[in-house]
C-alpha atoms as a PDB file:
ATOM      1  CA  UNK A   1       0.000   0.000   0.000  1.00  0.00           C
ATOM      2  CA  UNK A   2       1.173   3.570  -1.120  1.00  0.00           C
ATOM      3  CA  UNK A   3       0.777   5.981   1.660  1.00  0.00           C
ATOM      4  CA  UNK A   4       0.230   9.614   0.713  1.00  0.00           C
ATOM      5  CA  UNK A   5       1.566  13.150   2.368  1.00  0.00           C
ATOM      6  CA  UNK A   6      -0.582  15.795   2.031  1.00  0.00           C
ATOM      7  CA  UNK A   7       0.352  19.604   3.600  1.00  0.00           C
ATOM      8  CA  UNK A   8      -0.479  23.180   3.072  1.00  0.00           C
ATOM      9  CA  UNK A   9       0.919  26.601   3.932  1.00  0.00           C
ATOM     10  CA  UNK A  10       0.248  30.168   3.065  1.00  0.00           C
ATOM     11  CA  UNK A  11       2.674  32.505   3.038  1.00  0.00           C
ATOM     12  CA  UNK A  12       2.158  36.283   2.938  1.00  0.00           C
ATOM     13  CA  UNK A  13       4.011  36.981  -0.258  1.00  0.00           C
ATOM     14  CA  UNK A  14       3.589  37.129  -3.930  1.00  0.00           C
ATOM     15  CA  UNK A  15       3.715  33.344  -6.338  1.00  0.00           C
ATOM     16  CA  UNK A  16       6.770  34.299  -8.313  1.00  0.00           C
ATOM     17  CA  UNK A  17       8.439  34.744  -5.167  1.00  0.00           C
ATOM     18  CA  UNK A  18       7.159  31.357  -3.668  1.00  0.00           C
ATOM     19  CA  UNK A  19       7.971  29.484  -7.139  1.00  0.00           C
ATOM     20  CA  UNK A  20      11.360  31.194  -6.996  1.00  0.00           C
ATOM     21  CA  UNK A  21      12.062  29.229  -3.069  1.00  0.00           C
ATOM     22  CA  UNK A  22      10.874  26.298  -5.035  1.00  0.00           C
ATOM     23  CA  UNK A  23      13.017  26.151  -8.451  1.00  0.00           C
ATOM     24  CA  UNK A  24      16.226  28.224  -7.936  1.00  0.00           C
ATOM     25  CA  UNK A  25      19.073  25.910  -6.883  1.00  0.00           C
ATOM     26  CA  UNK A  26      20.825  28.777  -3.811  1.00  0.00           C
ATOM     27  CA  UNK A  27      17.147  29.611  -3.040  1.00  0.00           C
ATOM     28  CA  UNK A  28      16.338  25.966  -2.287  1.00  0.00           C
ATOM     29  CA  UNK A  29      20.112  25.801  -0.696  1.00  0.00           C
ATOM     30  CA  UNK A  30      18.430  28.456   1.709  1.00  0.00           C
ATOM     31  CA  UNK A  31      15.445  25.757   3.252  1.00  0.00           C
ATOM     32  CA  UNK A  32      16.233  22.392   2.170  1.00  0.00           C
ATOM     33  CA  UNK A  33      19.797  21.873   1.612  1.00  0.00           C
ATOM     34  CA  UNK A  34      22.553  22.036  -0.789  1.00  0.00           C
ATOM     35  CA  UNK A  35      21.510  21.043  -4.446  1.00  0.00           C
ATOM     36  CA  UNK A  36      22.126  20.748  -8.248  1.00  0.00           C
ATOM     37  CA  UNK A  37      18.390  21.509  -9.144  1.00  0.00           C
ATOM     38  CA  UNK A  38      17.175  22.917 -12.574  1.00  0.00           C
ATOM     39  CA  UNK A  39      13.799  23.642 -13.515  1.00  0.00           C
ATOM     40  CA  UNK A  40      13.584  21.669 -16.782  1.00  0.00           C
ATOM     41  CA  UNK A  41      11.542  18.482 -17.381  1.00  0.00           C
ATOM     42  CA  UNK A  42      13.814  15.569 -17.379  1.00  0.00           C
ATOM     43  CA  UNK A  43      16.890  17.109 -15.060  1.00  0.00           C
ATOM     44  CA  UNK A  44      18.156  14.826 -12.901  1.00  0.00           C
ATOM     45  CA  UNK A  45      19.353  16.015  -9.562  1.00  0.00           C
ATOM     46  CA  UNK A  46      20.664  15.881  -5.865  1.00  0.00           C
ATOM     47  CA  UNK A  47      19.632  16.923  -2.631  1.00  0.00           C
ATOM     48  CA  UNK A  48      22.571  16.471  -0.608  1.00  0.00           C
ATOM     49  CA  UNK A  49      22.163  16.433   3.224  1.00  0.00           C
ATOM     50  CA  UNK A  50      24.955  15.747   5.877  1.00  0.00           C
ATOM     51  CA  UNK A  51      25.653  12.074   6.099  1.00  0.00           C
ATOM     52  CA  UNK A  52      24.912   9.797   9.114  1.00  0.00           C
ATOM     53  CA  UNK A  53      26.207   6.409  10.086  1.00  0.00           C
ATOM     54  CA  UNK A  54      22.596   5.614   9.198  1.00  0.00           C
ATOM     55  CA  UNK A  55      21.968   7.365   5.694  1.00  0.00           C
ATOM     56  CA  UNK A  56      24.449   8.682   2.895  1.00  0.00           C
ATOM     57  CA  UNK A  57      22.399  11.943   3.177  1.00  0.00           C
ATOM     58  CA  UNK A  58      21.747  11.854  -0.642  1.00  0.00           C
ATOM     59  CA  UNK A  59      18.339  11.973  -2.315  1.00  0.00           C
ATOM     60  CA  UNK A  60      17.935  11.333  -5.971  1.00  0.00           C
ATOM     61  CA  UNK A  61      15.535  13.382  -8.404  1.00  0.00           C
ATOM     62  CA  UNK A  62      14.494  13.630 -11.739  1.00  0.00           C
ATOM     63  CA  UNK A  63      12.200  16.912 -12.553  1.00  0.00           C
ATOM     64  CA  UNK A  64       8.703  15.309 -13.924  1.00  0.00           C
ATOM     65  CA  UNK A  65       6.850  18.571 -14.327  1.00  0.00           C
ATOM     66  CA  UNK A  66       6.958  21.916 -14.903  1.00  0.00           C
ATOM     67  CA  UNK A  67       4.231  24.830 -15.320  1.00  0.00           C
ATOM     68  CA  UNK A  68       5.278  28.089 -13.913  1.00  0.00           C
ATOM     69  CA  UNK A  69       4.426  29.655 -11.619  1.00  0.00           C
ATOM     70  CA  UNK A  70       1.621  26.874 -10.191  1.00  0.00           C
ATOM     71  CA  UNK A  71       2.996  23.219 -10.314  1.00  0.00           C
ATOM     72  CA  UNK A  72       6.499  21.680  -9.968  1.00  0.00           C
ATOM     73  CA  UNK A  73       6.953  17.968  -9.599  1.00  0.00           C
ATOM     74  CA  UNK A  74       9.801  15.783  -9.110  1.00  0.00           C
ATOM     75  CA  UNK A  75      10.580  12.501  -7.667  1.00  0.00           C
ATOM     76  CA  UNK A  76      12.325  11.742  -4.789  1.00  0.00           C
ATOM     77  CA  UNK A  77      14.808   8.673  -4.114  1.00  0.00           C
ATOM     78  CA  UNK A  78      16.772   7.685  -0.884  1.00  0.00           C
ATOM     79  CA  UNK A  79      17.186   3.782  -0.497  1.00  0.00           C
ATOM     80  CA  UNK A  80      14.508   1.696  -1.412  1.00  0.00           C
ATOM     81  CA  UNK A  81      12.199   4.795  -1.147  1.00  0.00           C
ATOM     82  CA  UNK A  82      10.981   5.979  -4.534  1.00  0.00           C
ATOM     83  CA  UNK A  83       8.621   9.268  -3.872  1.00  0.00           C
ATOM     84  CA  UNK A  84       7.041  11.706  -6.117  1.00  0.00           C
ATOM     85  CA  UNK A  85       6.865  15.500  -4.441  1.00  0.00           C
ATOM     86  CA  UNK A  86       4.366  17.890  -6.661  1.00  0.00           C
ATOM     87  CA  UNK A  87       3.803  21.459  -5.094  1.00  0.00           C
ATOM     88  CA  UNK A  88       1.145  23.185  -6.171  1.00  0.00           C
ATOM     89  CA  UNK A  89       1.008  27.160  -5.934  1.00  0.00           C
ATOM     90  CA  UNK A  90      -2.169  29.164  -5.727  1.00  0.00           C
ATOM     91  CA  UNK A  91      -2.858  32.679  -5.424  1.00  0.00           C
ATOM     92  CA  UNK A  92      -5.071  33.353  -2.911  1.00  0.00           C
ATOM     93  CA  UNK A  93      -5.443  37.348  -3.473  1.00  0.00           C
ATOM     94  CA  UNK A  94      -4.480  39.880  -0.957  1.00  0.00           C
ATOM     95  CA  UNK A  95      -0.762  38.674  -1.239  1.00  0.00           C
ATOM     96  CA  UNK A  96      -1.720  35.476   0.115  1.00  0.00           C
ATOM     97  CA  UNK A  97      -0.243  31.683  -1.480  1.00  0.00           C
ATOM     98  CA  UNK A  98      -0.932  28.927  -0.751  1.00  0.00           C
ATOM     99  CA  UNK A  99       1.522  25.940  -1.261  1.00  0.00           C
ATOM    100  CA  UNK A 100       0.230  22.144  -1.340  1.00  0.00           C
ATOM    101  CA  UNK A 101       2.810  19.696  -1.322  1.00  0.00           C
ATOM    102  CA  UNK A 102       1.814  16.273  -2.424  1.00  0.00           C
ATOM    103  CA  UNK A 103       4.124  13.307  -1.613  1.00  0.00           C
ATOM    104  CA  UNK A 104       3.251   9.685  -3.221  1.00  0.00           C
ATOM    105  CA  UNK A 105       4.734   6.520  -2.855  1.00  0.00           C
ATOM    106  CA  UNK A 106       5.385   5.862   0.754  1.00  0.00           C
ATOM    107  CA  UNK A 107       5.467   2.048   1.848  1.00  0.00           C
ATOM    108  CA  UNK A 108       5.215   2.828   5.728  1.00  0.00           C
ATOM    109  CA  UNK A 109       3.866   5.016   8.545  1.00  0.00           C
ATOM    110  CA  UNK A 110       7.436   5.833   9.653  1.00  0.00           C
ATOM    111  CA  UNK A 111       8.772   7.315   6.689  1.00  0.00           C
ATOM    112  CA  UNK A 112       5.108   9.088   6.017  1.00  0.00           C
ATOM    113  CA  UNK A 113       5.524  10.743   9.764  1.00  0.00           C
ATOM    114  CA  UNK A 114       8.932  11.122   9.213  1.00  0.00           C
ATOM    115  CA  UNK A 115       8.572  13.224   5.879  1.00  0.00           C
ATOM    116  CA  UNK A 116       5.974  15.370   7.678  1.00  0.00           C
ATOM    117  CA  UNK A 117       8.065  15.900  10.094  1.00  0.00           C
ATOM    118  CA  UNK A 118      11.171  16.886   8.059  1.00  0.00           C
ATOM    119  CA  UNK A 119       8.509  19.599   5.445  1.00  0.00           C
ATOM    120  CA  UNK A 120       7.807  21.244   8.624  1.00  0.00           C
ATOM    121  CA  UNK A 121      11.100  22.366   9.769  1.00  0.00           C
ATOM    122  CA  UNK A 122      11.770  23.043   6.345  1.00  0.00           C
ATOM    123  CA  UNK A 123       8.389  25.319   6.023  1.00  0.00           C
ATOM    124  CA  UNK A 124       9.843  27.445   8.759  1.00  0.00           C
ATOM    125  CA  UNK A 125      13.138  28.171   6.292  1.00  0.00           C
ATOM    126  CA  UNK A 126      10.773  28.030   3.492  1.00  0.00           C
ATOM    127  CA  UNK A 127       9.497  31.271   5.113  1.00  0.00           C
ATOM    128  CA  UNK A 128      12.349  33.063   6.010  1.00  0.00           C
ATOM    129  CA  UNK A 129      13.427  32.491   1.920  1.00  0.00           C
ATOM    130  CA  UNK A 130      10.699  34.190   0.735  1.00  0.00           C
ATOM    131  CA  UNK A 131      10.727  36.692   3.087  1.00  0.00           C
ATOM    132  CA  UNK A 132      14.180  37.910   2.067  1.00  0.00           C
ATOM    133  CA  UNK A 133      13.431  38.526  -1.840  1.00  0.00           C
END
């Protein structure tokens, strides 16, 4: 059984901002970590966290989708984990967004609480990046 991540945040600040936290390589170096990312269909990428005597820190991507300044979707490898993350932008007026993050393919509890865990300390940076543009 796939389990299935589901989150949403607004932000006070404008979508091209918001898509910019999510698609420019030193913005995404800001909240998430450091990274090769590209904004083009087919890229293949890295997320590269610090190591542990657990995990290698890396985590595999290939860009699946791309329609600025609403949807972005990549997947999202780390051991026998294979994940698909799609954000999804909206404008909700007033200078409002609102970012849904959809993450697919989990095979247990753990990692599903795990991830939600992880987005959430990351939303807090996620802030802070947007904030500074």
């Amino acid at each position: 059984m796939s389990l299935i991540l589901s989150m949403d945040f607004q932000y006070t600040t404008s979508i091209e901002k918001a898509w910019a936290a999510l698609t420019d390589s030193s913005k995404l170096a800001k909240w998430i970590t450091e990274n090769d990312f590209k904004p083009i269909v087919g890229h293949r990428f890295q997320f590269r966290h610090e190591p542990s005597e657990y995990w290698d820190g890396i985590v595999d991507g290939e860009v699946l989708i791309v329609e600025p300044p609403n949807r972005l979707s990549y997947s999202w490898a780390t051991g026998d984990e294979r994940h698909t993350v799609t954000w999804t932008l909206q404008d909700l007026g007033d200078g409002k967004v609102n970012l849904h993050l959809e993450q697919t393919g989990f095979s247990n509890v753990h990692g599903l609480e795990g991830a939600r865990y992880g987005w959430s300390e990351w939303f807090g940076k996620f802030e802070q990046v947007v904030l500074e543009q």
